[in-house]
Protein backbone atom coordinates (compact mmCIF):
# COMPACT_ATOMS: atom_id res chain seq x y z
CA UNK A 1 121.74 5.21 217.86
CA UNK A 2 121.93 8.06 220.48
CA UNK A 3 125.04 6.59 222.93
CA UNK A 4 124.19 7.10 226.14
CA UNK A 5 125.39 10.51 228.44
CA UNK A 6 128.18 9.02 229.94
CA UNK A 7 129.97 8.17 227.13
CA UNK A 8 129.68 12.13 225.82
CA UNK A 9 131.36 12.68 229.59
CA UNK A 10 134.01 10.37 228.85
CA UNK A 11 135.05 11.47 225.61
CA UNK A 12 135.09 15.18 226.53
CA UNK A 13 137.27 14.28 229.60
CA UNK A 14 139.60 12.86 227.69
CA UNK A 15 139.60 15.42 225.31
CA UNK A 16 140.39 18.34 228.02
CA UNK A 17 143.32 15.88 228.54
CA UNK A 18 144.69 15.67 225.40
CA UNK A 19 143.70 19.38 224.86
CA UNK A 20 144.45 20.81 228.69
CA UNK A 21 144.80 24.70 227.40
CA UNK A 22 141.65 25.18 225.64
CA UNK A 23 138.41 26.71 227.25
CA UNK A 24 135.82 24.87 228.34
CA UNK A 25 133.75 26.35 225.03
CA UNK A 26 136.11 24.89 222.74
CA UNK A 27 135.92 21.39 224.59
CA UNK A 28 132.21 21.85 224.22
CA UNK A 29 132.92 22.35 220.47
CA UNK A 30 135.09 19.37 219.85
CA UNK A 31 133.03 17.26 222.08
CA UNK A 32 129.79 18.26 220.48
CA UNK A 33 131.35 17.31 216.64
CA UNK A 34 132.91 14.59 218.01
CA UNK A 35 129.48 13.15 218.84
CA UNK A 36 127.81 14.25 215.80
CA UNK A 37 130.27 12.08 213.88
CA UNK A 38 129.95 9.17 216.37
CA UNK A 39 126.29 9.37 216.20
CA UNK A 40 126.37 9.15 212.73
CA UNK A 41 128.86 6.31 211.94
CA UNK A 42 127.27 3.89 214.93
CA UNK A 43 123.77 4.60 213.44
CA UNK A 44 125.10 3.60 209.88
CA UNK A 45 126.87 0.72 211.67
CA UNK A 46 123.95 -0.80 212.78
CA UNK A 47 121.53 -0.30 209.95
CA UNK A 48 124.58 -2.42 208.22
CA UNK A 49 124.83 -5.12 211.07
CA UNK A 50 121.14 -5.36 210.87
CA UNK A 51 121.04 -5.68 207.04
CA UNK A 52 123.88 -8.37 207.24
CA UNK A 53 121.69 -10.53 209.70
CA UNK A 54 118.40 -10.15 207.64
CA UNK A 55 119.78 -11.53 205.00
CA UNK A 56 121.20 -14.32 206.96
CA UNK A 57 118.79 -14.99 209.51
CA UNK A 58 115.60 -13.58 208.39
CA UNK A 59 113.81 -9.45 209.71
CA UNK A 60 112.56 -10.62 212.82
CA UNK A 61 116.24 -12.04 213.99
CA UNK A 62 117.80 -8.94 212.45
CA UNK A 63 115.21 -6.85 214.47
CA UNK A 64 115.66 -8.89 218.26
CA UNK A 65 119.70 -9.04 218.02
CA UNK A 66 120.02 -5.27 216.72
CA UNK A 67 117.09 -3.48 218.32
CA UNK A 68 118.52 -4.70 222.04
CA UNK A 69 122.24 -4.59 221.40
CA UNK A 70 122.15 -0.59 219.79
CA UNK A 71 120.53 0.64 223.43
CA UNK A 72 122.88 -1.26 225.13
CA UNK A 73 124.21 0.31 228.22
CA UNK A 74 127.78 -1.16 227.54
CA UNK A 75 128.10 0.45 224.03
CA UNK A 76 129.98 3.43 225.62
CA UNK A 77 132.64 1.72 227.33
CA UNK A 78 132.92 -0.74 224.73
CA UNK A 79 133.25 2.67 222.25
CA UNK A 80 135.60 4.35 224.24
CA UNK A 81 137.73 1.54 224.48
CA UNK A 82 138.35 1.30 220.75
CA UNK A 83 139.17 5.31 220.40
CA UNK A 84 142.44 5.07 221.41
CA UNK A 85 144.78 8.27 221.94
CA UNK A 86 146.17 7.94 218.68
CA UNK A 87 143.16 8.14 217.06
CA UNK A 88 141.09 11.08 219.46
CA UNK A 89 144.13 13.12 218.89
CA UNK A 90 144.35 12.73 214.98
CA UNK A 91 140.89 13.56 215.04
CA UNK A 92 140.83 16.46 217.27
CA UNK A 93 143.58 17.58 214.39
CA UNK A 94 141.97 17.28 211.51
CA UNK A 95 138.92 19.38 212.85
CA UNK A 96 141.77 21.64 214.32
CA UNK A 97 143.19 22.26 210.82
CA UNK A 98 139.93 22.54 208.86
CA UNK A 99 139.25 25.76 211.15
CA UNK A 100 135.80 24.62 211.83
CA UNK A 101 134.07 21.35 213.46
CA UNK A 102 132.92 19.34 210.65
CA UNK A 103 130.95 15.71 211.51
CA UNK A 104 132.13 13.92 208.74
CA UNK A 105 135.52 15.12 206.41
CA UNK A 106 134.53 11.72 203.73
CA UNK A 107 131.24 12.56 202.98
CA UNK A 108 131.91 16.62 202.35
CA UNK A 109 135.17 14.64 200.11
CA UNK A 110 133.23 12.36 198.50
CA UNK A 111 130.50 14.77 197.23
CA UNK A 112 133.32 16.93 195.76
CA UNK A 113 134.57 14.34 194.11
CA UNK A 114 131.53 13.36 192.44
CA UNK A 115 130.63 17.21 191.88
CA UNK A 116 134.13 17.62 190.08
CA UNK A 117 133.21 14.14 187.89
CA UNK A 118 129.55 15.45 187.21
CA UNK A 119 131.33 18.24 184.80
CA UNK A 120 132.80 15.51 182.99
CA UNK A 121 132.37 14.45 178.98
CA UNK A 122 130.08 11.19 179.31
CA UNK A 123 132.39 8.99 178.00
CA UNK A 124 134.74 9.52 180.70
CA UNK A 125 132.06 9.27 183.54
CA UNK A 126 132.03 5.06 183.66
CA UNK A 127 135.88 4.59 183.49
CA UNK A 128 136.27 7.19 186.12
CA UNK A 129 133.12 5.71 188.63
CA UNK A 130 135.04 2.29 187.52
CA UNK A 131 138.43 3.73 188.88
CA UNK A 132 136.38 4.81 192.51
CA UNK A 133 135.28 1.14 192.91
CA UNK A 134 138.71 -0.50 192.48
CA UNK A 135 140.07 2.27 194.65
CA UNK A 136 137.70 3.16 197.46
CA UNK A 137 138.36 6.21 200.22
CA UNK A 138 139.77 4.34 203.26
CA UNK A 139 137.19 4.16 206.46
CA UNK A 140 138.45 6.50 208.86
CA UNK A 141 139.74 5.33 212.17
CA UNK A 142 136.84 6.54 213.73
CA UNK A 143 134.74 4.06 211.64
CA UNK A 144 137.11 1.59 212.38
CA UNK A 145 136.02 1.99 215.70
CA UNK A 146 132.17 1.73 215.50
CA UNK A 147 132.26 -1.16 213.00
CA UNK A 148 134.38 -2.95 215.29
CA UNK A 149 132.05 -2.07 218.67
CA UNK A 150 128.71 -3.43 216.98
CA UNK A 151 130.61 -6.55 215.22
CA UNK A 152 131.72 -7.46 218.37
CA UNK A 153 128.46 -7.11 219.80
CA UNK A 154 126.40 -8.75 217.33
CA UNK A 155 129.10 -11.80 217.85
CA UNK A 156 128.56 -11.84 221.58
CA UNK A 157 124.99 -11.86 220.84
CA UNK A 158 125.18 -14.57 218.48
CA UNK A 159 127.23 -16.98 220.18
CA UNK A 160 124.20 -19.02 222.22
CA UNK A 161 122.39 -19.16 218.54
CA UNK A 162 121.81 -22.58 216.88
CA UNK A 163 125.66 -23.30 214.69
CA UNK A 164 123.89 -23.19 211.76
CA UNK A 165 122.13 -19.67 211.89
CA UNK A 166 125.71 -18.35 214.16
CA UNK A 167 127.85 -19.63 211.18
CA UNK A 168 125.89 -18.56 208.29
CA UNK A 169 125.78 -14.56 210.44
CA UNK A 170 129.24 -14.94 210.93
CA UNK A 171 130.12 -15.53 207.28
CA UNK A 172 127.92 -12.69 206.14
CA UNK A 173 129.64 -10.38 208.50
CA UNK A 174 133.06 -11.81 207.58
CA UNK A 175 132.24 -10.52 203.79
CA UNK A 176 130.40 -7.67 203.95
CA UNK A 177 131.74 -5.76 206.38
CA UNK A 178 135.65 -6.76 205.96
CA UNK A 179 136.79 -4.14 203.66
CA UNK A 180 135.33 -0.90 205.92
CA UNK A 181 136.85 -2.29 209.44
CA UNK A 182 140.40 -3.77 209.11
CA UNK A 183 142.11 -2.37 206.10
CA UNK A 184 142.28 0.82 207.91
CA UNK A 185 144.31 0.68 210.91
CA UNK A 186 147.60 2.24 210.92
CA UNK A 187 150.53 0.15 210.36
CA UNK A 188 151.57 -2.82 212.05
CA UNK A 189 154.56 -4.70 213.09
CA UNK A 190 154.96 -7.54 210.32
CA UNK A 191 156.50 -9.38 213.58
CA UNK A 192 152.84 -10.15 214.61
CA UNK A 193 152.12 -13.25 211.78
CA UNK A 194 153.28 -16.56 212.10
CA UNK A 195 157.13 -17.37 211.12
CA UNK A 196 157.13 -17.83 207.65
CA UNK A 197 158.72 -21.29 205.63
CA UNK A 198 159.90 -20.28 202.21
CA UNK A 199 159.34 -23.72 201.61
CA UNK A 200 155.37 -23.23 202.40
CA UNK A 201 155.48 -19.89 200.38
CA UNK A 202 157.26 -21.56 197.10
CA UNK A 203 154.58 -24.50 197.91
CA UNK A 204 151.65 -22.13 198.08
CA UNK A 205 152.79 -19.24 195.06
CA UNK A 206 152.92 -22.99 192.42
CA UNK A 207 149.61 -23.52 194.02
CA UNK A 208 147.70 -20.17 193.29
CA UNK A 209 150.40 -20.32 189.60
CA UNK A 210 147.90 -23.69 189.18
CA UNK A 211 144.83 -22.85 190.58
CA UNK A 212 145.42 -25.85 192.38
CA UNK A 213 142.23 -25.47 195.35
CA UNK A 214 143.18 -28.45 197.11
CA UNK A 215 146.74 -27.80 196.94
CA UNK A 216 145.86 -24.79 198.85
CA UNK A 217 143.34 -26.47 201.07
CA UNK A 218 146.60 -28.77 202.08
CA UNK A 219 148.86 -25.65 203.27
CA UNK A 220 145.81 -24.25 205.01
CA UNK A 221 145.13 -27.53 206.36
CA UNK A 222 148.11 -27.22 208.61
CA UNK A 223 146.86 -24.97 211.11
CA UNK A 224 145.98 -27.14 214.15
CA UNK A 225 142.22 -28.66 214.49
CA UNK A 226 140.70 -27.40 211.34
CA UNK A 227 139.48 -29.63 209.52
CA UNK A 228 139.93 -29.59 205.30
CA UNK A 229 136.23 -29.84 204.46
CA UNK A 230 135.88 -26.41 206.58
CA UNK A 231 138.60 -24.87 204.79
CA UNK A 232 137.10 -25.85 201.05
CA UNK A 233 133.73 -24.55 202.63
CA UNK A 234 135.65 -20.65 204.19
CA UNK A 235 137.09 -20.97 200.32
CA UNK A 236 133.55 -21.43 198.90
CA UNK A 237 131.78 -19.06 201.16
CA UNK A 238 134.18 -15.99 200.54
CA UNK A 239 135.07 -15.65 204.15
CA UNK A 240 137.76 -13.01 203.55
CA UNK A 241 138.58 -12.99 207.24
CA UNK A 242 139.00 -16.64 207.41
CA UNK A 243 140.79 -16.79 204.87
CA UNK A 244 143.54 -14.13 205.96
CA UNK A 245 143.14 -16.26 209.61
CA UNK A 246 144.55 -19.52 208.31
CA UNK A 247 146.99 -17.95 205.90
CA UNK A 248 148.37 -16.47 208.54
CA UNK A 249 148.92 -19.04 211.25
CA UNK A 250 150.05 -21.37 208.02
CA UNK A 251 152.66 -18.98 207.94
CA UNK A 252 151.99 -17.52 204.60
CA UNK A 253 152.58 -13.71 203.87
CA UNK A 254 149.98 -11.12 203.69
CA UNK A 255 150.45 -10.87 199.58
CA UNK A 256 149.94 -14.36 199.59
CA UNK A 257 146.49 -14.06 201.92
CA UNK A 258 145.62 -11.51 199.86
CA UNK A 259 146.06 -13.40 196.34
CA UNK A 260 144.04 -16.41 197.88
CA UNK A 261 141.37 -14.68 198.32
CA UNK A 262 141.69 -12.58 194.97
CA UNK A 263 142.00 -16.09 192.78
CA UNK A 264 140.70 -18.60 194.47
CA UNK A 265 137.98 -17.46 196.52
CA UNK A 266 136.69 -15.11 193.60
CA UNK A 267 136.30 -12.29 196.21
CA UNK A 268 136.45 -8.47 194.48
CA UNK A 269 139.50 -7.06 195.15
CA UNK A 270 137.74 -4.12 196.35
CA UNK A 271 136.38 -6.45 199.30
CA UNK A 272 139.26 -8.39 199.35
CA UNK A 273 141.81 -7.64 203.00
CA UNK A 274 144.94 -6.36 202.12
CA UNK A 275 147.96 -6.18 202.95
CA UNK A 276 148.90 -3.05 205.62
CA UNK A 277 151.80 -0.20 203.72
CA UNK A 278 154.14 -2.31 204.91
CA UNK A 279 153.13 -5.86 203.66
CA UNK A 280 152.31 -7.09 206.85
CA UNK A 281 148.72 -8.31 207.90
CA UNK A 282 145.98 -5.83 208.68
CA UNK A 283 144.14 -7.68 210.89
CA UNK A 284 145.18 -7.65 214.37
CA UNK A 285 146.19 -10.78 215.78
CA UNK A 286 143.60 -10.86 218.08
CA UNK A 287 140.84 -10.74 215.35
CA UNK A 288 142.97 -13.48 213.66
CA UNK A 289 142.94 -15.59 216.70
CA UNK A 290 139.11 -15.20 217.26
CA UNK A 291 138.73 -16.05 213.45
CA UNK A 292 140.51 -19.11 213.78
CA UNK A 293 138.88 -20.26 217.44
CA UNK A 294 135.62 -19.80 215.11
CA UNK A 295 136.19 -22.08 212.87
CA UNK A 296 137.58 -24.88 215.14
CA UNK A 297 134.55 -24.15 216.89
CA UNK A 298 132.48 -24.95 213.44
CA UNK A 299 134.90 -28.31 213.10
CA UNK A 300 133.58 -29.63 216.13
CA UNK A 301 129.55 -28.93 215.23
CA UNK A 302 130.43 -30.33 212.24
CA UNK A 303 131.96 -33.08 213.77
CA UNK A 304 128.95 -33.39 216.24
């Protein structure tokens, strides 16, 4: 993707804002590695969206929702709008304390990591490679922020599709790109979930103790106009995202969430969402919302 001018004008206004005593060369500079490293992470963003809808829908679907939707003229403001202050400024930092302006601080980690494991005895190589899955680097913020622009898009896009082809692109974007947008964002107030009923938590804990599925399926059940044959199907689908949804409005805590998903829905812990530092959800509750207005909106074409 190459984002269109004005959103290069944007970001290196509000960089001379943030930054109001540097020259205009060094704006240049920031501005100019900034975009090299949004450049990069929106093209790798869609090549991901597009490989998610491929293998739900088919190429040619892939090919008419992403080909459109990455030249789209709204991707800018859309961008800008999830690069908060927080997160320009912690990334004019970093490049500010690393003396020079790199385009991506991961990949230039991750390739010393795997230099420093290369000079290792071969029968260390495969535990350590095994220790890097279970504990992947964290996206960046910045990721965050292009993984959540072209999700959103592609969802937008999707939403006049047939239910069946929306639903099964939904789920595969649910699952594979979970783990690289919402684990990530800094922490939350825990004051965002649902109240929680210790009763509900001692109910649900016995459940997962079990491996009691439809004892589960009956907590989840609680949240309003979901129906328990959708649940049992966001269970058997791995939908990590709906999962955390209705633990959440059922008033469960993000461990909980977390362990559902772990050891019922068989979902990789690497993939699995987490709980933020703090035990609280990672997911915003406005992706928790949406999540949950999806699948009352799968109830009813079910129901239909």
């Amino acid at each position: 993707m190459t984002a269109a001018p004005e959103l290069w004008e944007c970001l290196k206004s509000r960089i001379t804002a943030l930054r109001p005593d540097f020259s205009a060369q060094r704006i240049e500079a920031l501005t100019a590695s900034l975009q090299s490293s949004l450049n990069l992470l929106m093209a790798e963003s869609w090549q991901r969206a597009r490989r998610v809808i491929a293998q739900a829908a088919g190429d040619a679907q892939a090919i008419s929702i992403v080909g459109p939707l990455s030249e789209s003229p709204s991707i800018a403001d859309r961008l800008m709008n999830e690069i908060d202050d927080a997160t320009l400024e912690q990334e004019i930092s970093r490049r500010q304390r690393n003396g020079k302006m790199v385009s991506s601080v991961k990949k230039v980690h991750s390739h010393a990591i795997l230099e420093h494991l290369a000079e290792r005895p071969l029968t260390e190589l495969e535990p350590a490679l095994d220790e890097m899955e279970r504990s992947p680097e964290r996206p960046t913020t910045l990721e965050y922020a292009c993984v959540t622009t072209v999700k959103n898009l592609v969802r937008e896009r999707c939403a006049n599709l047939v239910a069946p082809v929306k639903h099964k692109i939904e789920r595969e974007l649910s699952f594979e790109l979970a783990a690289t947008s919402e684990v990530i964002k800094p922490t939350r107030n825990a004051s965002v979930s649902t109240v929680m009923n210790d009763n509900i938590v001692d109910l649900a804990t016995q459940a997962l103790h079990d491996d009691n599925v439809d004892a589960i399926i009956e907590i989840l059940a609680r949240t309003p106009n979901i129906a328990p044959d959708v649940i049992r199907e966001t269970l058997n689908g791995r939908n990590a995202r709906g999962l955390v949804a209705l633990s959440w409005k059922a008033g469960l805590p993000a461990s909980l969430a977390a362990a559902v998903q772990i050891h019922l829905a068989l979902i990789p812990p690497t993939r699995a969402i987490l709980p933020s530092s703090d035990g609280s959800y990672a997911l915003t509750p406005k992706e928790l919302n949406w999540q949950l207005d999806f699948l009352r909106e799968k109830c009813t074409a079910v129901a239909a």
